[in-house]
PDB file of N, CA and C in Angstrom:
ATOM      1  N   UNK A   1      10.814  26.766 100.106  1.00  0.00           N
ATOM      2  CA  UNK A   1      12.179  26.973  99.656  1.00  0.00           C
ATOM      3  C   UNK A   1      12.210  28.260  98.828  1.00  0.00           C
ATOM      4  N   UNK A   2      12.306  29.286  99.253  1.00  0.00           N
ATOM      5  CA  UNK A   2      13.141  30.302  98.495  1.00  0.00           C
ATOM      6  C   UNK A   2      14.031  30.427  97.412  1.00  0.00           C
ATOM      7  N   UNK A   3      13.204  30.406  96.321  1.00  0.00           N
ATOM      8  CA  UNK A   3      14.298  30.585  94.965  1.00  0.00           C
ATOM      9  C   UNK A   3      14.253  31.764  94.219  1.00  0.00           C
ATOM     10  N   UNK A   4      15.056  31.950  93.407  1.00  0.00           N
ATOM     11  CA  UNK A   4      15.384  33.299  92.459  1.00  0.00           C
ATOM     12  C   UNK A   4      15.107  32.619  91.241  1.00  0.00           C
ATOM     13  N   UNK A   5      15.309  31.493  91.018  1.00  0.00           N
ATOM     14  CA  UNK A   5      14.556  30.504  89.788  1.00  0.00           C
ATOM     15  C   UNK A   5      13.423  30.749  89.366  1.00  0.00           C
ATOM     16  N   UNK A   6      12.876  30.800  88.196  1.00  0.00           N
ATOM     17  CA  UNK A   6      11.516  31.217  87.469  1.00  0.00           C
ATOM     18  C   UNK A   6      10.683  29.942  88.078  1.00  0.00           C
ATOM     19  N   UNK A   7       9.259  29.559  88.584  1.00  0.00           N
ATOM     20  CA  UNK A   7       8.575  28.549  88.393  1.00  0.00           C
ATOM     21  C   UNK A   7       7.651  28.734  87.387  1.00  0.00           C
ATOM     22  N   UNK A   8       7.838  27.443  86.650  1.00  0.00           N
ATOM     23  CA  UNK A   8       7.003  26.912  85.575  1.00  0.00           C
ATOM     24  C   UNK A   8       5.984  25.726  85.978  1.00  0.00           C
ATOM     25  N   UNK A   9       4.476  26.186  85.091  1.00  0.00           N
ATOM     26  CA  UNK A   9       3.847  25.193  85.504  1.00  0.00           C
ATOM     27  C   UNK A   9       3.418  24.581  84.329  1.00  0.00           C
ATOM     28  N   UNK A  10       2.210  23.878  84.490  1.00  0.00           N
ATOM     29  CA  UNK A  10       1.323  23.112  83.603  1.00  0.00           C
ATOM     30  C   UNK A  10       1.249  24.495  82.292  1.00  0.00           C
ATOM     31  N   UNK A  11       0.398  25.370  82.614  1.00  0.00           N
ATOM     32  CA  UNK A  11      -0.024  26.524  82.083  1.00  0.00           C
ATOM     33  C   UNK A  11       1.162  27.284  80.906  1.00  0.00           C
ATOM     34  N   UNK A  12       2.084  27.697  82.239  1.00  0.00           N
ATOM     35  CA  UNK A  12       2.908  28.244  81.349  1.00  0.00           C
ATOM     36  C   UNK A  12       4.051  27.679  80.321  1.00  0.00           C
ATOM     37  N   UNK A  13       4.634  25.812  80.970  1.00  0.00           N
ATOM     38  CA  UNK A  13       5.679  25.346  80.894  1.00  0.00           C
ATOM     39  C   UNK A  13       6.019  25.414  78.715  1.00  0.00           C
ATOM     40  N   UNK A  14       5.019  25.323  77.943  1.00  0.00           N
ATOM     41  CA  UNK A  14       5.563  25.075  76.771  1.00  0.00           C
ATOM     42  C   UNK A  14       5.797  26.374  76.040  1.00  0.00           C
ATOM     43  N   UNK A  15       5.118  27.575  76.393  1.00  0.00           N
ATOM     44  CA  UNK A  15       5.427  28.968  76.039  1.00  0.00           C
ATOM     45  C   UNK A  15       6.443  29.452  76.449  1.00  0.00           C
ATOM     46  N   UNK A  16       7.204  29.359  77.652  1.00  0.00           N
ATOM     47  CA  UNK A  16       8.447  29.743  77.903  1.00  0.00           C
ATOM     48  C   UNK A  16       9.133  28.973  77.871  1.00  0.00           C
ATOM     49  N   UNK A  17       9.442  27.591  77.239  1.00  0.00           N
ATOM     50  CA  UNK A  17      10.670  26.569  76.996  1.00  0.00           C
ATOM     51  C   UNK A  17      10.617  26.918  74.955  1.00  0.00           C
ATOM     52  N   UNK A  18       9.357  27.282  74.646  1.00  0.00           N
ATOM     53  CA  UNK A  18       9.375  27.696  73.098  1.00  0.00           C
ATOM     54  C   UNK A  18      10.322  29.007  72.712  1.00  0.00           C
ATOM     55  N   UNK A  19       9.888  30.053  73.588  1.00  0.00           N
ATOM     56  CA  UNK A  19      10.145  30.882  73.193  1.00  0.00           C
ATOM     57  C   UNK A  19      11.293  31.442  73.932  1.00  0.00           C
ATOM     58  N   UNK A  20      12.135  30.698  74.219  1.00  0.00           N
ATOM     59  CA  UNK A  20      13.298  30.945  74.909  1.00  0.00           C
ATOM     60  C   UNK A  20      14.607  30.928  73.949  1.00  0.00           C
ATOM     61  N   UNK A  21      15.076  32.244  73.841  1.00  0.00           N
ATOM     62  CA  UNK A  21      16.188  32.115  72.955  1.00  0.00           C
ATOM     63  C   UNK A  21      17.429  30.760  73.217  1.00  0.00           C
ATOM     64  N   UNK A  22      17.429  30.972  74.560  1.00  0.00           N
ATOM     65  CA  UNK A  22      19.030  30.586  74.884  1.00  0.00           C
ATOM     66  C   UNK A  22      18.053  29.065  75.179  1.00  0.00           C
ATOM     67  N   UNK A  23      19.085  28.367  75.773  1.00  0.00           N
ATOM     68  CA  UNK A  23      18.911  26.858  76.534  1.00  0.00           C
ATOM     69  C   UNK A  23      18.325  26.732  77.447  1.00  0.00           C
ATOM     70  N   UNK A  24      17.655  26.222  77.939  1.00  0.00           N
ATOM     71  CA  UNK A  24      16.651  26.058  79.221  1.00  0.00           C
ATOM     72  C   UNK A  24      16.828  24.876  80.071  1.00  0.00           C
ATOM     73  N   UNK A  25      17.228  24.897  81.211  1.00  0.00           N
ATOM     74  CA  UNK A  25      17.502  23.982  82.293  1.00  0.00           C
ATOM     75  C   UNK A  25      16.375  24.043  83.184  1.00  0.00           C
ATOM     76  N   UNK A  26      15.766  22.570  82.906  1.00  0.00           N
ATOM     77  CA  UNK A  26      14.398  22.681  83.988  1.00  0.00           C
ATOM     78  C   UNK A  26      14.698  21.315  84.855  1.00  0.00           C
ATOM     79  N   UNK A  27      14.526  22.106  85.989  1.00  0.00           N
ATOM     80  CA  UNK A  27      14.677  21.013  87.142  1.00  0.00           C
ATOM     81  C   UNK A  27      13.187  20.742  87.851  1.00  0.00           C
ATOM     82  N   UNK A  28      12.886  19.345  87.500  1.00  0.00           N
ATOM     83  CA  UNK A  28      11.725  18.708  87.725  1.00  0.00           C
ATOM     84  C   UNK A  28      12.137  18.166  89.335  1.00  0.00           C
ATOM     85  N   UNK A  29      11.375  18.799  90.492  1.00  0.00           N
ATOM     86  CA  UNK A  29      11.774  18.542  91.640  1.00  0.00           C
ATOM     87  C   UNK A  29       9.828  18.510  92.525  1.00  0.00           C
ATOM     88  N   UNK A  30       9.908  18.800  93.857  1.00  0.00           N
ATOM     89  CA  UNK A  30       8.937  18.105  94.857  1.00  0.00           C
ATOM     90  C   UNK A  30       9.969  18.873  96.108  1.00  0.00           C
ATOM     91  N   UNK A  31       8.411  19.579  96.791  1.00  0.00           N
ATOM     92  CA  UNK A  31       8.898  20.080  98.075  1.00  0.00           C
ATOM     93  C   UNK A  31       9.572  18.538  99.049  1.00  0.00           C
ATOM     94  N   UNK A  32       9.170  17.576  98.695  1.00  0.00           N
ATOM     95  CA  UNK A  32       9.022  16.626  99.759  1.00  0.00           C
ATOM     96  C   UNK A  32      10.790  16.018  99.613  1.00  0.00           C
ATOM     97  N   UNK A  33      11.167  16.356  98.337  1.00  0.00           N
ATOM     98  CA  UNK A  33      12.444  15.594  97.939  1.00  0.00           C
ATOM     99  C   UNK A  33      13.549  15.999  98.675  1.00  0.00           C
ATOM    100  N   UNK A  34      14.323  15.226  99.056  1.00  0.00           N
ATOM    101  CA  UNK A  34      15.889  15.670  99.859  1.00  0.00           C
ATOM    102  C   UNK A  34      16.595  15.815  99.003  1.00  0.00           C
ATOM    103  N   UNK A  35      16.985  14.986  98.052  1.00  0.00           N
ATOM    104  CA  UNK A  35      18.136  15.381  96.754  1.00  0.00           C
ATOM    105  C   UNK A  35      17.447  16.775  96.396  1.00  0.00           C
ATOM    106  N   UNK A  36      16.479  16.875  95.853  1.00  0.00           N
ATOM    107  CA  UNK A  36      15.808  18.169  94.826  1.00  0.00           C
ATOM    108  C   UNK A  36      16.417  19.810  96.277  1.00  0.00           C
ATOM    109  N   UNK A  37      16.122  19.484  97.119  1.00  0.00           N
ATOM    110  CA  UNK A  37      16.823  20.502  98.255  1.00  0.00           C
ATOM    111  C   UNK A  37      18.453  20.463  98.353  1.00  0.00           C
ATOM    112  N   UNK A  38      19.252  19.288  98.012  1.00  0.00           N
ATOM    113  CA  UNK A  38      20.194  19.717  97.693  1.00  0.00           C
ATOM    114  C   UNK A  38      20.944  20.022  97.079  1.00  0.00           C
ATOM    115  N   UNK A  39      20.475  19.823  95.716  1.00  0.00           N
ATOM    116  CA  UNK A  39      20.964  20.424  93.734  1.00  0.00           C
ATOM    117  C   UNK A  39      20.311  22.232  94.172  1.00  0.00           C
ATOM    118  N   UNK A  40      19.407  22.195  95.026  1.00  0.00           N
ATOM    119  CA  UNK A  40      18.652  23.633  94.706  1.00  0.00           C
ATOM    120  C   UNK A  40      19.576  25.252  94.696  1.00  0.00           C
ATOM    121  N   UNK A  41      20.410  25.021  95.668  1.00  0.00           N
ATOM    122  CA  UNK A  41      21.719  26.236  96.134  1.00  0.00           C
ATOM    123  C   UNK A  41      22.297  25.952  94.606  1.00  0.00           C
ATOM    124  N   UNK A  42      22.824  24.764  93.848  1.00  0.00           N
ATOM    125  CA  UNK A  42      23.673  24.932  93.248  1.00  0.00           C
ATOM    126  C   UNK A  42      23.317  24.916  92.215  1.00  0.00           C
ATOM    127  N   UNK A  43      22.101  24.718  91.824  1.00  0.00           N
ATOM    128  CA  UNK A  43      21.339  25.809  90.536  1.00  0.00           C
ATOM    129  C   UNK A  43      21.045  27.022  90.535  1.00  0.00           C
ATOM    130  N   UNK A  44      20.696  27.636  91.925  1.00  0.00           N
ATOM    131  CA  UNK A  44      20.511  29.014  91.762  1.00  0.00           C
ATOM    132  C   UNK A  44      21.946  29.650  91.747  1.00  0.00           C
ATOM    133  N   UNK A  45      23.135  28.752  92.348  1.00  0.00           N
ATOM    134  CA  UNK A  45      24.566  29.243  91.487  1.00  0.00           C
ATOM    135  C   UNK A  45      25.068  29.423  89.978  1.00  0.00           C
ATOM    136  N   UNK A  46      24.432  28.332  89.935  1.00  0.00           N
ATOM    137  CA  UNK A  46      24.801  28.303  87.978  1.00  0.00           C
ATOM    138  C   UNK A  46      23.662  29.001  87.472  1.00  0.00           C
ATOM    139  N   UNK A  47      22.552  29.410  87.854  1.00  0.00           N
ATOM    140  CA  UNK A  47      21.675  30.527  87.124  1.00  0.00           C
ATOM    141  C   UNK A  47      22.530  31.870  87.205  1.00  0.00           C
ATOM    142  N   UNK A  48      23.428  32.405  88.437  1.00  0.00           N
ATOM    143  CA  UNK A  48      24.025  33.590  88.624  1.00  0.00           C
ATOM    144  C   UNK A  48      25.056  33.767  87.886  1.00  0.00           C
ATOM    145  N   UNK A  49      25.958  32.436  87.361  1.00  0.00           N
ATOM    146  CA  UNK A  49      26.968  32.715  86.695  1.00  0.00           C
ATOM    147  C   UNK A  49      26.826  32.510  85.363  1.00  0.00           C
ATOM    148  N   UNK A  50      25.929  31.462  84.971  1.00  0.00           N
ATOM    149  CA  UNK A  50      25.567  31.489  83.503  1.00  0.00           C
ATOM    150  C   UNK A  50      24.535  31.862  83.264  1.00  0.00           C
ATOM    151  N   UNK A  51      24.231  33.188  83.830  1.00  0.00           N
ATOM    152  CA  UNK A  51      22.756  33.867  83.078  1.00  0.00           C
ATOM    153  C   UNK A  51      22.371  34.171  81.805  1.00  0.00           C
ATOM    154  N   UNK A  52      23.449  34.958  81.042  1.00  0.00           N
ATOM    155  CA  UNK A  52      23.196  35.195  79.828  1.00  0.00           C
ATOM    156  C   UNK A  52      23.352  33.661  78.870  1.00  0.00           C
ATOM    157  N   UNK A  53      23.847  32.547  79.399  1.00  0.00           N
ATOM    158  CA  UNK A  53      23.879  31.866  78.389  1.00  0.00           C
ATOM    159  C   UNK A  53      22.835  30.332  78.904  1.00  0.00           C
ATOM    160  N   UNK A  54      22.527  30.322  79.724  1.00  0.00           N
ATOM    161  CA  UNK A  54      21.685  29.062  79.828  1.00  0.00           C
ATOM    162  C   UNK A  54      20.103  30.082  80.868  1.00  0.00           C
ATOM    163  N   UNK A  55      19.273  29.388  80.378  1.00  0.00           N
ATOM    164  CA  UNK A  55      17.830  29.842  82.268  1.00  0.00           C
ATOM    165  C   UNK A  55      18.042  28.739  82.488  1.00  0.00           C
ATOM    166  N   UNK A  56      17.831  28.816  83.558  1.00  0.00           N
ATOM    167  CA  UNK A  56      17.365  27.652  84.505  1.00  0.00           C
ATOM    168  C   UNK A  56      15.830  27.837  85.276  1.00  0.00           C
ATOM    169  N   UNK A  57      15.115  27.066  85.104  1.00  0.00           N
ATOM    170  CA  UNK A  57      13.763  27.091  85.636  1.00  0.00           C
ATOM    171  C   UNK A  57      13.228  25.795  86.421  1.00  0.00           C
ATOM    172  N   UNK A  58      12.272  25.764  86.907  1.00  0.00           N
ATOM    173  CA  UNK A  58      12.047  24.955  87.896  1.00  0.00           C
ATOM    174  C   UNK A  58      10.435  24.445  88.171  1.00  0.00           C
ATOM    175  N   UNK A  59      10.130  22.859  87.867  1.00  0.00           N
ATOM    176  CA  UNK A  59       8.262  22.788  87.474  1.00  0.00           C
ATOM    177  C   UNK A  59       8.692  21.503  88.976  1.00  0.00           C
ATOM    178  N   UNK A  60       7.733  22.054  89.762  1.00  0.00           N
ATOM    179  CA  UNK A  60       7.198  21.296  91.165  1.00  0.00           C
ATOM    180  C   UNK A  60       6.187  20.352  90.238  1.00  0.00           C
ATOM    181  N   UNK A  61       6.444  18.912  90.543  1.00  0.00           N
ATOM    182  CA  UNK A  61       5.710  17.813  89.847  1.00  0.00           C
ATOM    183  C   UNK A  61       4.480  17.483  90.207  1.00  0.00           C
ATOM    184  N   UNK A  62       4.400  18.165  91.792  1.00  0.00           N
ATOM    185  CA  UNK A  62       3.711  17.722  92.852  1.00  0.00           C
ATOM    186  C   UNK A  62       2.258  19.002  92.172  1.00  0.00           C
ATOM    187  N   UNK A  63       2.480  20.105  91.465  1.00  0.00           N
ATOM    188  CA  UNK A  63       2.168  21.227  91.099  1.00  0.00           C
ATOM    189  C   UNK A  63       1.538  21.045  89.708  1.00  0.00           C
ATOM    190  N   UNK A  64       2.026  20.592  89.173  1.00  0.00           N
ATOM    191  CA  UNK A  64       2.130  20.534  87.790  1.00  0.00           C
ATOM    192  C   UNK A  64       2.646  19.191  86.829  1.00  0.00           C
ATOM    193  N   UNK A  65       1.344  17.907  87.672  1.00  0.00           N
ATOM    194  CA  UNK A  65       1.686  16.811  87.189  1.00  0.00           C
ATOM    195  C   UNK A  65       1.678  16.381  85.466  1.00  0.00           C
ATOM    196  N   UNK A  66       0.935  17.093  84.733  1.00  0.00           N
ATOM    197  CA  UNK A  66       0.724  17.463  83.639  1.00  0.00           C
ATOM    198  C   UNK A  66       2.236  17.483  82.603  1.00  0.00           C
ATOM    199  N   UNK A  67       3.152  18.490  83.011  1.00  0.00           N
ATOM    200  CA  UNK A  67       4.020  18.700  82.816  1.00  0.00           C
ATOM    201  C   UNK A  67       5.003  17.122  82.845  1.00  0.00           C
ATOM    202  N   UNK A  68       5.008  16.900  84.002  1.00  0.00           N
ATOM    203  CA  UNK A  68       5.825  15.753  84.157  1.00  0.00           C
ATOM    204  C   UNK A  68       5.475  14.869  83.670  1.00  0.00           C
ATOM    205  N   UNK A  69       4.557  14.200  83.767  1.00  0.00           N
ATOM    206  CA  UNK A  69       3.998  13.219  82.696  1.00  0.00           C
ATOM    207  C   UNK A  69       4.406  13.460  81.245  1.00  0.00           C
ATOM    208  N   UNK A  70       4.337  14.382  80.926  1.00  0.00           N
ATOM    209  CA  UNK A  70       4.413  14.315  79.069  1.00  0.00           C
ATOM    210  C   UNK A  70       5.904  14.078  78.961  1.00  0.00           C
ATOM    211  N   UNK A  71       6.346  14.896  79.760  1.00  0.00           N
ATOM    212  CA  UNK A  71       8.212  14.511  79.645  1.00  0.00           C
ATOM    213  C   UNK A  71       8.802  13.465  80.621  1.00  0.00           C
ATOM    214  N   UNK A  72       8.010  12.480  80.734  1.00  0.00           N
ATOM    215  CA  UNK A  72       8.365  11.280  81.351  1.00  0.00           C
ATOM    216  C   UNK A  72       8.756  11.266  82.645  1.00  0.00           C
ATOM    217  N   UNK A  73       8.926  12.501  83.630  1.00  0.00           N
ATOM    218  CA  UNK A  73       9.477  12.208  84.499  1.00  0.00           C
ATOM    219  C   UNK A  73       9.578  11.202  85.755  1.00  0.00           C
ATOM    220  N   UNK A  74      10.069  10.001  86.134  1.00  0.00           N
ATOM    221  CA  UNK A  74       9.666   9.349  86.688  1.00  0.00           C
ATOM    222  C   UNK A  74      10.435   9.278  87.932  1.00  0.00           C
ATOM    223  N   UNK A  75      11.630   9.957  88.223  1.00  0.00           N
ATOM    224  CA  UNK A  75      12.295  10.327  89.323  1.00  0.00           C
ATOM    225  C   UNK A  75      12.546  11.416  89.830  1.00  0.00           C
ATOM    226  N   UNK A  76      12.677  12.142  90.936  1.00  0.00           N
ATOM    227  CA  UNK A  76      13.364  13.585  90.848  1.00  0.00           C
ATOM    228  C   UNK A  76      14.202  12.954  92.083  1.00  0.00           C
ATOM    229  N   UNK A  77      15.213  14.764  91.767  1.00  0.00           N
ATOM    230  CA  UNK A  77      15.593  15.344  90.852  1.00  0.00           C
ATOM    231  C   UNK A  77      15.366  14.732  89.442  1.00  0.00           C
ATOM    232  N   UNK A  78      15.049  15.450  88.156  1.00  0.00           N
ATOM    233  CA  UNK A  78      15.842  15.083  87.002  1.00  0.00           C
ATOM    234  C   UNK A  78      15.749  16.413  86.051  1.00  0.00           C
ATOM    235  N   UNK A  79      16.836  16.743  85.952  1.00  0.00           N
ATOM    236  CA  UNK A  79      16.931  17.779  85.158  1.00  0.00           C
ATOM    237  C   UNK A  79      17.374  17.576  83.575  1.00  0.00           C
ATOM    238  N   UNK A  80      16.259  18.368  82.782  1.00  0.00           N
ATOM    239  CA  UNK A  80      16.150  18.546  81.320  1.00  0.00           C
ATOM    240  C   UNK A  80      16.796  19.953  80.780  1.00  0.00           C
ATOM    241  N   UNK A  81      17.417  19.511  79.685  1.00  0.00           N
ATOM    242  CA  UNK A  81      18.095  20.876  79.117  1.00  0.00           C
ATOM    243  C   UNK A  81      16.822  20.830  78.011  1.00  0.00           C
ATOM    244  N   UNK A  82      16.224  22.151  77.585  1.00  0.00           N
ATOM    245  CA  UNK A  82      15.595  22.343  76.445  1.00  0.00           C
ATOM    246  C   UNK A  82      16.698  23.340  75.495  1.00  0.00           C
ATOM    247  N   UNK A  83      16.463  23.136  74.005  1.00  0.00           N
ATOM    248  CA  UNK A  83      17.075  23.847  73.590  1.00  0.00           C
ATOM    249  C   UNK A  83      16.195  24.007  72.003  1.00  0.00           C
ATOM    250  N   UNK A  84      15.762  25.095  71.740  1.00  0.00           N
ATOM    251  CA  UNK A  84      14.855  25.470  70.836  1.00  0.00           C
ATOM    252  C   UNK A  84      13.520  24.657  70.356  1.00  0.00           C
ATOM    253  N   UNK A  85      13.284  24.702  72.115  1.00  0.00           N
ATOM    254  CA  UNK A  85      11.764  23.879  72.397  1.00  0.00           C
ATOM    255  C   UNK A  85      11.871  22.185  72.667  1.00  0.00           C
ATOM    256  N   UNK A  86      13.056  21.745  71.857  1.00  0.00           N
ATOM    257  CA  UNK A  86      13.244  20.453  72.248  1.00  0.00           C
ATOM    258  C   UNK A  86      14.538  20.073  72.990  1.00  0.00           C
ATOM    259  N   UNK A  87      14.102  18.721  73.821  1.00  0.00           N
ATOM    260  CA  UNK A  87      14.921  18.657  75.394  1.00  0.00           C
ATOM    261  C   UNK A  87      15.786  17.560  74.615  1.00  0.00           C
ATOM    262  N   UNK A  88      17.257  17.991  74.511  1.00  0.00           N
ATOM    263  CA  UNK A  88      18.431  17.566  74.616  1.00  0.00           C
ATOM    264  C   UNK A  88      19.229  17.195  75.741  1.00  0.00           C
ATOM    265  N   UNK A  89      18.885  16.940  76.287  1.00  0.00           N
ATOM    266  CA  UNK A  89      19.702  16.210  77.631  1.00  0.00           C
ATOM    267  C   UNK A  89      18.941  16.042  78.868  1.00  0.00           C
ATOM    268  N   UNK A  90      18.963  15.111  79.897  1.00  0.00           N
ATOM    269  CA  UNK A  90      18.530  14.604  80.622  1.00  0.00           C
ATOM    270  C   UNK A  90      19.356  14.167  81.775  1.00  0.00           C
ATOM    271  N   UNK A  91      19.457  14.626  83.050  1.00  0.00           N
ATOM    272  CA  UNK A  91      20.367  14.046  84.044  1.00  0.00           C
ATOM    273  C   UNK A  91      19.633  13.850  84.951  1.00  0.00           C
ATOM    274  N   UNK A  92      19.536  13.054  85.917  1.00  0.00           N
ATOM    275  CA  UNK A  92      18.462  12.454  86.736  1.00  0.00           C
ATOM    276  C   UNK A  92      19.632  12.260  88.160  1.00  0.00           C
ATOM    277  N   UNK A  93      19.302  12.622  89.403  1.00  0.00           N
ATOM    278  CA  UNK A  93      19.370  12.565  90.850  1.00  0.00           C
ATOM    279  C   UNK A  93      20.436  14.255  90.866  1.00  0.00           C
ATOM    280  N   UNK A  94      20.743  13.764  92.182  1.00  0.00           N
ATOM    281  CA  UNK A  94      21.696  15.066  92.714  1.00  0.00           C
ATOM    282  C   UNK A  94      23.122  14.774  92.251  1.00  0.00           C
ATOM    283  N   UNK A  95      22.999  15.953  91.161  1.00  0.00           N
ATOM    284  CA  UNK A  95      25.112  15.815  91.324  1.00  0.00           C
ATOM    285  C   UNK A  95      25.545  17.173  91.528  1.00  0.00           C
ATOM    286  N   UNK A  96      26.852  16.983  91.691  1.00  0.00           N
ATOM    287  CA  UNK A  96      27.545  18.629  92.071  1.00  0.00           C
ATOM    288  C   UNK A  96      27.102  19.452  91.375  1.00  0.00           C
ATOM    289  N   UNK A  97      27.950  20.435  91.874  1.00  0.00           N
ATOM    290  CA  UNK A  97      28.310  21.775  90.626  1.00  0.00           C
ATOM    291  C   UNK A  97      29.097  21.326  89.376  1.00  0.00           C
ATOM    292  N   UNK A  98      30.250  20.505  89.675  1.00  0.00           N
ATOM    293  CA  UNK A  98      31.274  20.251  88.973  1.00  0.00           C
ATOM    294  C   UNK A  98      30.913  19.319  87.841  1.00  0.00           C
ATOM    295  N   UNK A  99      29.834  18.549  88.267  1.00  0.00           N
ATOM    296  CA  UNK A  99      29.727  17.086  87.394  1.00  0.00           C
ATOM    297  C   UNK A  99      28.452  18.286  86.521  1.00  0.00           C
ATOM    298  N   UNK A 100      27.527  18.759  86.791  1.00  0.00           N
ATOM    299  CA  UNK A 100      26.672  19.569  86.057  1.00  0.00           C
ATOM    300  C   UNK A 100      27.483  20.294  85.437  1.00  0.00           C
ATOM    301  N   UNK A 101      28.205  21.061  85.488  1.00  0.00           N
ATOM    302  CA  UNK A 101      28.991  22.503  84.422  1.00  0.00           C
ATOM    303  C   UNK A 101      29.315  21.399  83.797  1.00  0.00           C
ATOM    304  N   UNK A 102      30.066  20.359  83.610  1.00  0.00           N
ATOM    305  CA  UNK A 102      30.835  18.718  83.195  1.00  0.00           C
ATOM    306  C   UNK A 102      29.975  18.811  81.915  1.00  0.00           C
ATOM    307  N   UNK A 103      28.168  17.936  82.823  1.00  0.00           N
ATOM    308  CA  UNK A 103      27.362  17.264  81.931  1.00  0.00           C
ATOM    309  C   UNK A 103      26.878  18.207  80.691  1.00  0.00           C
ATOM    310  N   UNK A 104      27.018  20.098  80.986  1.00  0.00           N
ATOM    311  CA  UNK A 104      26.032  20.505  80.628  1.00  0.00           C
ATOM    312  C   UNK A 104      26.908  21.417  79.566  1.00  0.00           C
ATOM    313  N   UNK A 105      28.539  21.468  79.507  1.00  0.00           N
ATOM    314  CA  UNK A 105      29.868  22.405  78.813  1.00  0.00           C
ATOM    315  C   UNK A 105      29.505  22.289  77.354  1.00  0.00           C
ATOM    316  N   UNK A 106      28.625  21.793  76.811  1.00  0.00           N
ATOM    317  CA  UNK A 106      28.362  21.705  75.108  1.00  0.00           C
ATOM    318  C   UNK A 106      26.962  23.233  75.222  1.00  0.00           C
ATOM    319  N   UNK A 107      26.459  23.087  76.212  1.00  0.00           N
ATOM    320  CA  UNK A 107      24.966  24.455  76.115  1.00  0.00           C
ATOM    321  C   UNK A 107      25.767  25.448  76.427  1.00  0.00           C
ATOM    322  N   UNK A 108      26.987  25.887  77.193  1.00  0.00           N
ATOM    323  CA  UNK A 108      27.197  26.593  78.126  1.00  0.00           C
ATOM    324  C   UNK A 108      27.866  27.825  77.024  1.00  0.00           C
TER     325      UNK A 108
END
């Protein structure tokens, strides 16, 4: 899958969710997932329009089980907002564009 999304792994995932000024949207996904392929277009939309104010990044679980484990992930999709290193919000499966800008209008 072709993304414009940063990937984060085991290695890098706590240095760039630390040192990230703005809010950080990490979508915990799996090549194998059908939902995680169809949130994927409409995150790399909301990375284009809210660049300066949210990243959005992206840790393959399948990659970087390490990662997922410490932040519980036990389904994907589930996407975590970080916000000055610690994760404030949590939304879990595929939702729109509409219900995400919705869930996410307090970071934005």
């Amino acid at each position: 899958m072709a993304s414009t999304l940063t990937a984060l792994t085991d290695a890098t995932f706590e240095e760039e969710i630390n040192s990230s000024e703005q809010p950080v949207l990490v979508d915990f996904w799996a090549e194998w997932c059908g939902p995680c392929k169809l949130i994927a277009p409409i995150l790399e939309e909301l990375a284009d329009e809210y660049g300066g104010k949210l990243r959005i990044v992206k840790v393959d679980v399948d990659e970087s089980p390490d990662v997922a484990r410490r932040h519980e992930i036990m389904s994907i999709p589930t996407l975590v907002l970080f916000q000055d290193g610690v994760a404030k919000k949590r939304l879990i499966g595929a939702k729109g564009k509409g219900q995400l800008v919705q869930e996410l209008a307090e970071f934005l």
